[in-house]
Structure formats: structure tokens, C-alpha cells
PDB file of N, CA and C in Angstrom:
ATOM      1  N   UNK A   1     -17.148  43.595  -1.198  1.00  0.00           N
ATOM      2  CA  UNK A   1     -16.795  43.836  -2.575  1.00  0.00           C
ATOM      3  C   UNK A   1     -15.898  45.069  -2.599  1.00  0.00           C
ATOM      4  N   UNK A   2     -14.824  45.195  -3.018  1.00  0.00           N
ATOM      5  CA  UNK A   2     -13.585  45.873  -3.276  1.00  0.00           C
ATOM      6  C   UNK A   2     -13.848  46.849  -4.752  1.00  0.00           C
ATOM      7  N   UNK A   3     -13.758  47.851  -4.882  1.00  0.00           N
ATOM      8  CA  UNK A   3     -13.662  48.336  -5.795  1.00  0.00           C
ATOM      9  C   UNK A   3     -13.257  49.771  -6.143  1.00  0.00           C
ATOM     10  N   UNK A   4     -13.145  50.642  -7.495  1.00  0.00           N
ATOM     11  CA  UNK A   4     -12.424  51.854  -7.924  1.00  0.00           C
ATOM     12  C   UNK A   4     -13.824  52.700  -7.948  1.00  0.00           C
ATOM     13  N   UNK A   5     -14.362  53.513  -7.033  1.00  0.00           N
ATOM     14  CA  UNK A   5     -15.662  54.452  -6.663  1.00  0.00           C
ATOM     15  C   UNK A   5     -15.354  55.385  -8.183  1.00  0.00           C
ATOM     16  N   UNK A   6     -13.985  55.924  -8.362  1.00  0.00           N
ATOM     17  CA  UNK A   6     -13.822  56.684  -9.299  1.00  0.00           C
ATOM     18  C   UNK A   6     -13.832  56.535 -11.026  1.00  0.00           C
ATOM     19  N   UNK A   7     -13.524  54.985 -11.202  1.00  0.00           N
ATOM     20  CA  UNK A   7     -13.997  54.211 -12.269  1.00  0.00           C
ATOM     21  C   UNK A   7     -15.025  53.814 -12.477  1.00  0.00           C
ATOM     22  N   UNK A   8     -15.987  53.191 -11.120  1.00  0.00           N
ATOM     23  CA  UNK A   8     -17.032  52.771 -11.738  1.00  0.00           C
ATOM     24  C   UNK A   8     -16.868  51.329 -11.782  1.00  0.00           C
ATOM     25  N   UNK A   9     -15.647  51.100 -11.261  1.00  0.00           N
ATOM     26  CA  UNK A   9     -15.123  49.189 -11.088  1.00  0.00           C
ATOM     27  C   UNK A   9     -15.433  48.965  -9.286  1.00  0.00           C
ATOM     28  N   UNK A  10     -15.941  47.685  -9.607  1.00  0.00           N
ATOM     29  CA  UNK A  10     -16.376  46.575  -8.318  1.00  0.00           C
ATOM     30  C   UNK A  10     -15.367  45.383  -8.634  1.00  0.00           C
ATOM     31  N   UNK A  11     -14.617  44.662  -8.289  1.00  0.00           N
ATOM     32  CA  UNK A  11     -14.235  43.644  -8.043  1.00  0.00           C
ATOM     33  C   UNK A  11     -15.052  42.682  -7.224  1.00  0.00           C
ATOM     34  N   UNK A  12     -15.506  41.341  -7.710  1.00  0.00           N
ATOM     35  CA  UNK A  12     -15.814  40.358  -6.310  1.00  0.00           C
ATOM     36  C   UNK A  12     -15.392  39.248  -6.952  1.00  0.00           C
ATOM     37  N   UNK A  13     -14.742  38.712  -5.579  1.00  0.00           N
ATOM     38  CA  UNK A  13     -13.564  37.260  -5.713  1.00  0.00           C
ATOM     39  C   UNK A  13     -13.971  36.402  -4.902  1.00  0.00           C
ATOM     40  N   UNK A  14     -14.172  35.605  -5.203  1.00  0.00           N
ATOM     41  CA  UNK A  14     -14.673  34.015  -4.244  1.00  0.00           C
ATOM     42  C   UNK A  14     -13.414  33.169  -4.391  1.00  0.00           C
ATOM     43  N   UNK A  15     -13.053  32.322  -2.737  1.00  0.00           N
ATOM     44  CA  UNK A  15     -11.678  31.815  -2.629  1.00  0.00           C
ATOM     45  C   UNK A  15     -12.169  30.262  -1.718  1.00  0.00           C
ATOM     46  N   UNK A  16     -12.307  28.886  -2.743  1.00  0.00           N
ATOM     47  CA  UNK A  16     -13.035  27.998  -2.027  1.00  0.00           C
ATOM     48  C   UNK A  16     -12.090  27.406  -2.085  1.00  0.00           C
ATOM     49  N   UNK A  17     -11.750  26.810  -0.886  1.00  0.00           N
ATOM     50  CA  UNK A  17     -10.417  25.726  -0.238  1.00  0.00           C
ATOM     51  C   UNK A  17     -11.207  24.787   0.090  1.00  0.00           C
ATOM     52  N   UNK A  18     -10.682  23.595  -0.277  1.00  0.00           N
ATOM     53  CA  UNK A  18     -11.073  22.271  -0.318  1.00  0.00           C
ATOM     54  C   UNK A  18     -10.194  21.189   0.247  1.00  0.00           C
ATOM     55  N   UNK A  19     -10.754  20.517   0.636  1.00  0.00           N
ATOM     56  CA  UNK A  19      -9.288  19.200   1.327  1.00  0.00           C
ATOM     57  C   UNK A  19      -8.576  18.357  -0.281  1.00  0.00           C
ATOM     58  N   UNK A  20      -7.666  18.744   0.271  1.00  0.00           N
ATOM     59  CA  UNK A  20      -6.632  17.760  -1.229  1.00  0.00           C
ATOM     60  C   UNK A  20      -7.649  16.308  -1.987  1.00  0.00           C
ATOM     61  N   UNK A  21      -7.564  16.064  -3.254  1.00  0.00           N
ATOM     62  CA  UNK A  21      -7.984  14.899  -3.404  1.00  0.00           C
ATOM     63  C   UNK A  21      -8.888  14.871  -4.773  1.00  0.00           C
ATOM     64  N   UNK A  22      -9.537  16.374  -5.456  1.00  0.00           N
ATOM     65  CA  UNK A  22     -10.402  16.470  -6.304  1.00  0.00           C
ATOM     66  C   UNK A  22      -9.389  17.021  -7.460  1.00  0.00           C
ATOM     67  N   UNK A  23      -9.715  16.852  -8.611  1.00  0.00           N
ATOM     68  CA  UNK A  23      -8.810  16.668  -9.904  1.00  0.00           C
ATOM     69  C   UNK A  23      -8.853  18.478  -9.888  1.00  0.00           C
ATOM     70  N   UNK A  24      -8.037  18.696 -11.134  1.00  0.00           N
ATOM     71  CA  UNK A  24      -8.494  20.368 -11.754  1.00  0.00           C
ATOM     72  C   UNK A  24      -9.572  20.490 -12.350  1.00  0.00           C
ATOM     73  N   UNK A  25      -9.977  19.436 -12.985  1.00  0.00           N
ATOM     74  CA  UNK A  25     -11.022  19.491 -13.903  1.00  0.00           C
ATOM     75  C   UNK A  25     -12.491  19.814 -13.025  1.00  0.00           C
ATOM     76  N   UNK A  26     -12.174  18.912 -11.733  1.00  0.00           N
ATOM     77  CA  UNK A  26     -13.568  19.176 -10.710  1.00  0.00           C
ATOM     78  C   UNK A  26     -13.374  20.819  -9.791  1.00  0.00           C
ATOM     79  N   UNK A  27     -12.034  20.894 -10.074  1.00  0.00           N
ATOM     80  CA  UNK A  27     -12.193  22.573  -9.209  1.00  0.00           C
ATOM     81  C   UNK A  27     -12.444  23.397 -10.327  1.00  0.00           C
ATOM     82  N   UNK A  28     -12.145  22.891 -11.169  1.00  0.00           N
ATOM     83  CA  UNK A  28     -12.391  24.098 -12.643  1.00  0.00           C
ATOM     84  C   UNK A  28     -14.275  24.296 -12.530  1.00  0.00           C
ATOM     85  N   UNK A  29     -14.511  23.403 -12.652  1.00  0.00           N
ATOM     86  CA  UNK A  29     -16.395  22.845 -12.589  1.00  0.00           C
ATOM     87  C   UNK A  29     -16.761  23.830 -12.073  1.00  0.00           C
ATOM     88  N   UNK A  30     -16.185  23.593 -10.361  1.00  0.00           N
ATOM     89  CA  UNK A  30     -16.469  24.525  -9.512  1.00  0.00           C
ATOM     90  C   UNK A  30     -16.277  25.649  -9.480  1.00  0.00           C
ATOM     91  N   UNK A  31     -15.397  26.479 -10.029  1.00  0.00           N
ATOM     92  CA  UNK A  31     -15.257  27.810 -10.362  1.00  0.00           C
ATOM     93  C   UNK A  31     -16.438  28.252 -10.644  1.00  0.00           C
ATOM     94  N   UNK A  32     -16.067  27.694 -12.289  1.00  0.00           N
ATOM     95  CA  UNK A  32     -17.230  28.028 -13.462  1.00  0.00           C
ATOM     96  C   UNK A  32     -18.368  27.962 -12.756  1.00  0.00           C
ATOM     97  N   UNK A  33     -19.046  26.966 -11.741  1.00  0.00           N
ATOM     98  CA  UNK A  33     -20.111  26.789 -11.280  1.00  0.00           C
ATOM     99  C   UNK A  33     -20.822  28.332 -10.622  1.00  0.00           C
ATOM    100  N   UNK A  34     -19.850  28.424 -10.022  1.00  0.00           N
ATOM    101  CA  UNK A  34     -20.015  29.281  -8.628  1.00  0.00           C
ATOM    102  C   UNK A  34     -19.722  30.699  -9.487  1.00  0.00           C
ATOM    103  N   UNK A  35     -18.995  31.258 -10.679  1.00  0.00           N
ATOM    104  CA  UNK A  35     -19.507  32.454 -11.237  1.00  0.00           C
ATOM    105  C   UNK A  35     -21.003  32.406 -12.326  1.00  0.00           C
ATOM    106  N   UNK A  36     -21.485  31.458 -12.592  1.00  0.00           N
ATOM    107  CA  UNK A  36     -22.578  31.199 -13.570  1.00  0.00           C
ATOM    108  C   UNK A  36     -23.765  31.624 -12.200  1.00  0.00           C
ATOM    109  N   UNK A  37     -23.571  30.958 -10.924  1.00  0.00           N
ATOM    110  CA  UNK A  37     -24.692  31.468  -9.589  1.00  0.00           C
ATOM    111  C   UNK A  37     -24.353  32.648  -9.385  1.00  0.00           C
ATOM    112  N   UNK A  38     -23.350  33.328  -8.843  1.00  0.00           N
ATOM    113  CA  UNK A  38     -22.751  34.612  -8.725  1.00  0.00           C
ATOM    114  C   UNK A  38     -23.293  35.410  -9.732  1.00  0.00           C
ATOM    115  N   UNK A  39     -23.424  35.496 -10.989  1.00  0.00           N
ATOM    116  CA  UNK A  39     -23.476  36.531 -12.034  1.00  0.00           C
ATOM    117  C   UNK A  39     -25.407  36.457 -12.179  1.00  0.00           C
ATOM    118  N   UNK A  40     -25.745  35.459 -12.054  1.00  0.00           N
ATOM    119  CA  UNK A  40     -27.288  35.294 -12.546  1.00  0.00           C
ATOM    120  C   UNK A  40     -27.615  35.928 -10.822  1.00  0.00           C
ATOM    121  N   UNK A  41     -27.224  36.253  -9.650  1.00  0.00           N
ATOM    122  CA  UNK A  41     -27.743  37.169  -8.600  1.00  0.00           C
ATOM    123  C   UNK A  41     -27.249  38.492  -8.679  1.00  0.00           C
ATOM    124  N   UNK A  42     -26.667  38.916  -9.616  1.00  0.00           N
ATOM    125  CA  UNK A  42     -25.997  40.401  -9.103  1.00  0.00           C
ATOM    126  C   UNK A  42     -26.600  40.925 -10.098  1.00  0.00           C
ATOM    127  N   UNK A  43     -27.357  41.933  -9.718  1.00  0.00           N
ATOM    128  CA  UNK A  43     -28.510  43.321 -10.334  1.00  0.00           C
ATOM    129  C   UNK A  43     -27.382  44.291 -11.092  1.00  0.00           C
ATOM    130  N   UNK A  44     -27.826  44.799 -12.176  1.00  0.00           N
ATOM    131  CA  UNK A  44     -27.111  45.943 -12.625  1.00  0.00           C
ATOM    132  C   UNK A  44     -27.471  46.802 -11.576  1.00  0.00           C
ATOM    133  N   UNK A  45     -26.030  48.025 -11.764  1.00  0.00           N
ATOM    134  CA  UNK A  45     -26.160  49.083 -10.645  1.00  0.00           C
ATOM    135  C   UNK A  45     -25.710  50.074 -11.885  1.00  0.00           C
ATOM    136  N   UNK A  46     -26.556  51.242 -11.573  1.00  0.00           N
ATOM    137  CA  UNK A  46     -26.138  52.449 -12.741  1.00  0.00           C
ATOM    138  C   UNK A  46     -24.208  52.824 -12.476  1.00  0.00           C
ATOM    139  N   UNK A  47     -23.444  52.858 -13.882  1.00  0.00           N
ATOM    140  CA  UNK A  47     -22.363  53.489 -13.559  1.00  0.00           C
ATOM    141  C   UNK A  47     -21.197  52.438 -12.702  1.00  0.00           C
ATOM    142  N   UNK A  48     -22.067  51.114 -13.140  1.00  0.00           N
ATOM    143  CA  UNK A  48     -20.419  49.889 -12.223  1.00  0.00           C
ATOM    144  C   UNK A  48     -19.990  49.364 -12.769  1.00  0.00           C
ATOM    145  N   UNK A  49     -19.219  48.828 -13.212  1.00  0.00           N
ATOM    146  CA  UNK A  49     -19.067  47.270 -13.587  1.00  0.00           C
ATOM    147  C   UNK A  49     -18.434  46.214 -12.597  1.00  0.00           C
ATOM    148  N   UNK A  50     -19.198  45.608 -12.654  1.00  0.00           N
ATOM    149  CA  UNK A  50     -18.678  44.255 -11.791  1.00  0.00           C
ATOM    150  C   UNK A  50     -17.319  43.113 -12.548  1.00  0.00           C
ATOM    151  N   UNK A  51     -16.343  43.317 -12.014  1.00  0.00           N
ATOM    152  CA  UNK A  51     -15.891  41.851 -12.242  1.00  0.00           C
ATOM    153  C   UNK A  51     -15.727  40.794 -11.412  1.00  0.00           C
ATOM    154  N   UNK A  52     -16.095  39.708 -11.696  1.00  0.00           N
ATOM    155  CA  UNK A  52     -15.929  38.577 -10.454  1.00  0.00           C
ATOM    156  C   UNK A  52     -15.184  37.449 -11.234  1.00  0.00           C
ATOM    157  N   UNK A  53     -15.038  36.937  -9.771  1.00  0.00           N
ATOM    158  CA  UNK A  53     -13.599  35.781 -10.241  1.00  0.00           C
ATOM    159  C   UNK A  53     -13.964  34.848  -9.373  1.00  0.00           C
ATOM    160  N   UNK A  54     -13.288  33.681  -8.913  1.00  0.00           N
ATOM    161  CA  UNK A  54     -13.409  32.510  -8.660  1.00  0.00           C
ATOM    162  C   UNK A  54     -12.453  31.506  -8.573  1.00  0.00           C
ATOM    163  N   UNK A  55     -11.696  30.968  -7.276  1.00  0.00           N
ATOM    164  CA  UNK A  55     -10.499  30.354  -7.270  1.00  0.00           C
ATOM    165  C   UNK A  55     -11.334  29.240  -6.655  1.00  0.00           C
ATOM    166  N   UNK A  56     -10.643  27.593  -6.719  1.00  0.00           N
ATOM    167  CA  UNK A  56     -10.803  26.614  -6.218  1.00  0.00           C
ATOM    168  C   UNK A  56      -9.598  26.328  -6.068  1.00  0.00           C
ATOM    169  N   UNK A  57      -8.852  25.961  -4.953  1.00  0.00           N
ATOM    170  CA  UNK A  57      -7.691  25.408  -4.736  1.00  0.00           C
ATOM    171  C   UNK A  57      -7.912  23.854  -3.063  1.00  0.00           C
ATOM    172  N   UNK A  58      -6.830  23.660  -3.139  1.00  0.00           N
ATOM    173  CA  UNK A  58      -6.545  22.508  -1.718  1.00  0.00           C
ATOM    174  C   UNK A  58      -6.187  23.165  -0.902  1.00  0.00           C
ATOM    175  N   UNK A  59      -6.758  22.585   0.437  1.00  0.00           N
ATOM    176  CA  UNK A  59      -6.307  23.663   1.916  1.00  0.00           C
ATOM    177  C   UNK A  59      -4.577  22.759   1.925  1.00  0.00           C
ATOM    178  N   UNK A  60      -3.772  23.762   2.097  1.00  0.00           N
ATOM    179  CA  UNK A  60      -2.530  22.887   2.531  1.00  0.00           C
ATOM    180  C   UNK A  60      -2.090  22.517   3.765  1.00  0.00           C
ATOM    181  N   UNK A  61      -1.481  21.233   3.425  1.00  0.00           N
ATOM    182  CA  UNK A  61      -1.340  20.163   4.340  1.00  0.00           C
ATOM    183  C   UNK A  61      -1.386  20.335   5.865  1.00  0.00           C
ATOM    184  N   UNK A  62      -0.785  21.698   6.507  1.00  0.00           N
ATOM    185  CA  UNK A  62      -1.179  21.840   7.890  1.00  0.00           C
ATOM    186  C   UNK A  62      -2.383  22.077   7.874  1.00  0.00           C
ATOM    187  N   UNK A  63      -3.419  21.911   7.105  1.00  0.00           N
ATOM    188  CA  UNK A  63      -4.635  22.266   7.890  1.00  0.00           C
ATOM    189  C   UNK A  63      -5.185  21.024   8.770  1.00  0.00           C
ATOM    190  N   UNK A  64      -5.945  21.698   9.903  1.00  0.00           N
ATOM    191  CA  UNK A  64      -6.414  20.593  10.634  1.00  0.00           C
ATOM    192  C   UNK A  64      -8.164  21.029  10.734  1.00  0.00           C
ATOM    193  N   UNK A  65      -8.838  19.981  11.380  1.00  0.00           N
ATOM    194  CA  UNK A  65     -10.426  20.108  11.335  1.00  0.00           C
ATOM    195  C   UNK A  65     -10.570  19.515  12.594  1.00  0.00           C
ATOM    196  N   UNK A  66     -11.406  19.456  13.290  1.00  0.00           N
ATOM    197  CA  UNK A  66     -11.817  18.698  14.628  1.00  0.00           C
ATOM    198  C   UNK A  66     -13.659  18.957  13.935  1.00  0.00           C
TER     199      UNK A  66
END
């Protein structure tokens, strides 16, 4: 988690790559999904604020898997 010690800001970013093939509407889902789990585990900490974010995108086309 990335953040400004002197503000009192935390940043946390989740970056889920997926194989081509699922609409926006199902990576949108997934965003939303995955900050609604994300936010219901993270404890207040005196003096932070957290922001978190959440990308769903397609691995591009050179990717390979074995």
C-alpha cells in the first residue's frame, strides 16, 4: 500500500487481468465486487484515509500461459 505518511493518505489499487472475452459490464461487476470485499476487511487506522481502487481489464494478446 502506497501512500502520503504526511497527509495521512494510503492509496490501495487492485489490477485484475483477465483473458479477452468477458463484456464491461462483467469486469465492471468485478471491480465493484472486489472493492465491496476490500473495504468490509480494512480496519480503521487513527489519522489515514484509505483510498482504494480497482481495475479489471484483458491480458493483451501476446500473453501466453502453459
Amino acid at each position: 500500500m502506497a501512500g502520503d505518511a504526511a497527509t495521512g493518505d494510503a492509496i490501495l489499487h487492485i489490477s485484475i487481468a483477465l483473458l479477452p472475452g468477458r463484456s464491461e459490464e462483467v469486469e465492471g461487476q468485478l471491480s465493484s465486487s472486489v472493492l465491496e470485499l476490500l473495504t468490509a476487511h480494512l480496519k480503521p487506522a487513527a489519522q489515514v484515509t484509505v483510498h482504494v481502487s480497482a481495475e479489471t481489464r484483458d491480458l493483451d494478446p501476446p500473453y501466453r500461459k502453459r
